[in-house]
C-alpha atoms as a PDB file:
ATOM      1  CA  UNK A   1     -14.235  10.667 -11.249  1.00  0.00           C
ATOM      2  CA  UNK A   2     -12.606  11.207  -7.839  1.00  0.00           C
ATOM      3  CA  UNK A   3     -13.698   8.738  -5.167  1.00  0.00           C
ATOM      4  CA  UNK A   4     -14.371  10.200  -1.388  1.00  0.00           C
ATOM      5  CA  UNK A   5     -10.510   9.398  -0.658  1.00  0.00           C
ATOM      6  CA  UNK A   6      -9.275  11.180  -3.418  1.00  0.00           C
ATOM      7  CA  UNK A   7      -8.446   7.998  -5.616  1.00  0.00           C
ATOM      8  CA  UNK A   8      -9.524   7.607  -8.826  1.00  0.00           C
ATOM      9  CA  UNK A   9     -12.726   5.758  -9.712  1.00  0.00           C
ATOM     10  CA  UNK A  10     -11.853   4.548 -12.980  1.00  0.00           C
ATOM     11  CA  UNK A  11     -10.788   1.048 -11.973  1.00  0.00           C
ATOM     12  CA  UNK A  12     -13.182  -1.677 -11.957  1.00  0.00           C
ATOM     13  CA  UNK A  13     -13.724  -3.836  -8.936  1.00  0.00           C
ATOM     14  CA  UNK A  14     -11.957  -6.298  -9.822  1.00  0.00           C
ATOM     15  CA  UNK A  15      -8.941  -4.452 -10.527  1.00  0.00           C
ATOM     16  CA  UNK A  16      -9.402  -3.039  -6.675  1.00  0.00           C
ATOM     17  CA  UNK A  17      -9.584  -6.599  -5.611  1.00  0.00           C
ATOM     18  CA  UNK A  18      -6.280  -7.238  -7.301  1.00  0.00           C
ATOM     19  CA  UNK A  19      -4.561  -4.705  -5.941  1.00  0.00           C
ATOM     20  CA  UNK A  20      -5.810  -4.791  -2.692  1.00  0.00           C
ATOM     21  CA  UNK A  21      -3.949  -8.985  -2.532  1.00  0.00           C
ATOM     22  CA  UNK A  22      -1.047  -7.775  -4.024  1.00  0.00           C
ATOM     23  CA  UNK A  23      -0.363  -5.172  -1.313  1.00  0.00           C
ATOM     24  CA  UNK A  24      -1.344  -7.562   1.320  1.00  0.00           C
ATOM     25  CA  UNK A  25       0.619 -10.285  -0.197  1.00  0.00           C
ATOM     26  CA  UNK A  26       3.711  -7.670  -0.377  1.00  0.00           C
ATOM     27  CA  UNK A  27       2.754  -6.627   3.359  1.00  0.00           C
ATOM     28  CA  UNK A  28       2.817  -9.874   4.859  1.00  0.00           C
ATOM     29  CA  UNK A  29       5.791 -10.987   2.878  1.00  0.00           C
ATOM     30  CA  UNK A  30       8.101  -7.905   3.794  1.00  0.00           C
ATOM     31  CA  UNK A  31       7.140  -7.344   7.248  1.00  0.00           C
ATOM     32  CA  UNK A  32       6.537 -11.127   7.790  1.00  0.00           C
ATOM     33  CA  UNK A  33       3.371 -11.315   9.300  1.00  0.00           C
ATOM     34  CA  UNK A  34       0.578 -13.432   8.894  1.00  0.00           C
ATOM     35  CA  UNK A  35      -1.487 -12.249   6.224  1.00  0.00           C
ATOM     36  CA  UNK A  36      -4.838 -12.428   7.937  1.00  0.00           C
ATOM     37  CA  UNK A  37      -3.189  -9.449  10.109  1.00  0.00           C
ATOM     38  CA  UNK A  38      -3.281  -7.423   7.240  1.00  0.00           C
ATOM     39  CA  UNK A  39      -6.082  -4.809   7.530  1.00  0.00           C
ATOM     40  CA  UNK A  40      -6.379  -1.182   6.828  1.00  0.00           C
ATOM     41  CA  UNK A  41      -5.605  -0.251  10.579  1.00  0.00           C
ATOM     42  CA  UNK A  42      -2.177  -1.854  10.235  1.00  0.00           C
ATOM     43  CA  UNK A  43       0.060   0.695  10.961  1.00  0.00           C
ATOM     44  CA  UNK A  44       4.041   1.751  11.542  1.00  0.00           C
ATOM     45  CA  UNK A  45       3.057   2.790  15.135  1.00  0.00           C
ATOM     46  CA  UNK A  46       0.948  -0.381  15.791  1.00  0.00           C
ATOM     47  CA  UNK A  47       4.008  -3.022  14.377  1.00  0.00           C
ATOM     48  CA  UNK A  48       7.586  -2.865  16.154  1.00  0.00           C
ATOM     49  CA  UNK A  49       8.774  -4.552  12.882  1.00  0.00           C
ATOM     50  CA  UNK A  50       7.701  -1.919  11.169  1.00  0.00           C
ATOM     51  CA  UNK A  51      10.674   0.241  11.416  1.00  0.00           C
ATOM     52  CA  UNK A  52      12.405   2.990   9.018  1.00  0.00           C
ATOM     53  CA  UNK A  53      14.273   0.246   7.498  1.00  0.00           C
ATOM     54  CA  UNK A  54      11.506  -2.037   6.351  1.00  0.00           C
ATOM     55  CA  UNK A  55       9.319   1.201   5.826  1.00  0.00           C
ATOM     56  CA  UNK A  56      11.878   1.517   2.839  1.00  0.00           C
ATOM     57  CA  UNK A  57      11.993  -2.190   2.382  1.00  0.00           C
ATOM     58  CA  UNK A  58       7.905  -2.116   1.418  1.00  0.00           C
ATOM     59  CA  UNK A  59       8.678   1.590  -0.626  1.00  0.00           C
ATOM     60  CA  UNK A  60      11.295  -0.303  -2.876  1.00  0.00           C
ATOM     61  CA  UNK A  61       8.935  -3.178  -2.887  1.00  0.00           C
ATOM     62  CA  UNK A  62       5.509  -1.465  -3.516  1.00  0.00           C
ATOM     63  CA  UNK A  63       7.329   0.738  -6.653  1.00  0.00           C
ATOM     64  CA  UNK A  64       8.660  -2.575  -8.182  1.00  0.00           C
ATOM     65  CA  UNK A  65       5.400  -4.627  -7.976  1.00  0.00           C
ATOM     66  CA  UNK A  66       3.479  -1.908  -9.455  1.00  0.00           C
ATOM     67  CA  UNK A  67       5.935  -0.127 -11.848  1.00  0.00           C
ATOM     68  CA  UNK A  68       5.536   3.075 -10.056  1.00  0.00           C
ATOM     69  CA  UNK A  69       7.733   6.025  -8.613  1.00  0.00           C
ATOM     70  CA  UNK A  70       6.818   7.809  -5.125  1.00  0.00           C
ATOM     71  CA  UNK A  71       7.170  11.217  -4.384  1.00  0.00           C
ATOM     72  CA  UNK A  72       8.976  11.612  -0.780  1.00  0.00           C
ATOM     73  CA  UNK A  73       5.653  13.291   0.529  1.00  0.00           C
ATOM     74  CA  UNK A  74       3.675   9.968  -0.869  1.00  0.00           C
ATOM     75  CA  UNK A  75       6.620   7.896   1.081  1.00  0.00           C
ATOM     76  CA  UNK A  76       5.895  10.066   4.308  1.00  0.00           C
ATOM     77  CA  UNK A  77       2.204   9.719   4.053  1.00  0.00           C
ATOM     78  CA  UNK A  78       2.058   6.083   3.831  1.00  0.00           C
ATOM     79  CA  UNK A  79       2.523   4.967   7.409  1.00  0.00           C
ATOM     80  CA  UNK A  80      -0.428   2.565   7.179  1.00  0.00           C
ATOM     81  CA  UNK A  81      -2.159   0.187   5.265  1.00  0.00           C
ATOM     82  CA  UNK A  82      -4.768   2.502   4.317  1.00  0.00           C
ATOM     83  CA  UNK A  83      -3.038   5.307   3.325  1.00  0.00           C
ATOM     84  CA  UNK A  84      -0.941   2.761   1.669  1.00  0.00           C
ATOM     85  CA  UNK A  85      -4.367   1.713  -0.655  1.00  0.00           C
ATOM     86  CA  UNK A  86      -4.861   5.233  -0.880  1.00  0.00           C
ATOM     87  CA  UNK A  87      -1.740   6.637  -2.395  1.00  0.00           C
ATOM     88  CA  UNK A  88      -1.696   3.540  -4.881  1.00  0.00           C
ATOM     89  CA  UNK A  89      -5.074   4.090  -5.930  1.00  0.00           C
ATOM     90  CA  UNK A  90      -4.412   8.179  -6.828  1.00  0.00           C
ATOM     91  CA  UNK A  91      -1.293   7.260  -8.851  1.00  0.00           C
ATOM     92  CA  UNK A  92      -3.850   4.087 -10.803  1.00  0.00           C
ATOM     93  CA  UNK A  93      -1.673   0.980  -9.822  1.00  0.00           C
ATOM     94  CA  UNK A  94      -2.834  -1.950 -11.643  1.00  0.00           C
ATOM     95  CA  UNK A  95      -3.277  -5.325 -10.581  1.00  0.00           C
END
């Protein structure tokens, strides 16, 4: 089943939990930010850190912590946090 953002609904809540910290975790770590400022609003255009370089910093890091490959359209798309959850959801990262 699709959910209303496109991602798959096959994953349990917990599993959403778990992948939800992991990406915050990875956020706050990359861009080095506190990680209560990690929230689905967080965007390139709203963070001077996050520049083109750490953009790629958090692609390399994001396909390493959950074992996946992104497509340069997924790597355009994900200029926030949300669309961030969103593409990682579609491809079924794990937690």
């Amino acid at each position: 089943m699709i959910g209303p953002h496109g991602e798959s609904e096959i994953f349990s809540g917990r599993q959403i939990y778990q992948v939800d910290q992991k990406l915050e975790d990875l956020m706050s770590e990359v861009l080095q930010i506190p990680l209560s400022t990690i929230t689905d609003d967080l965007s390139m255009k709203s963070l001077d850190v996050w520049d083109s370089l750490k953009h790629m910093e958090v692609i390399v890091s994001l396909e390493e912590k959950f074992d996946i490959q992104l497509t340069f359209d997924e790597i355009v798309k994900m200029q926030s946090v949300r669309e961030i959850r969103s593409v990682l959801r579609a491809k079924g990262a794990a937690g």
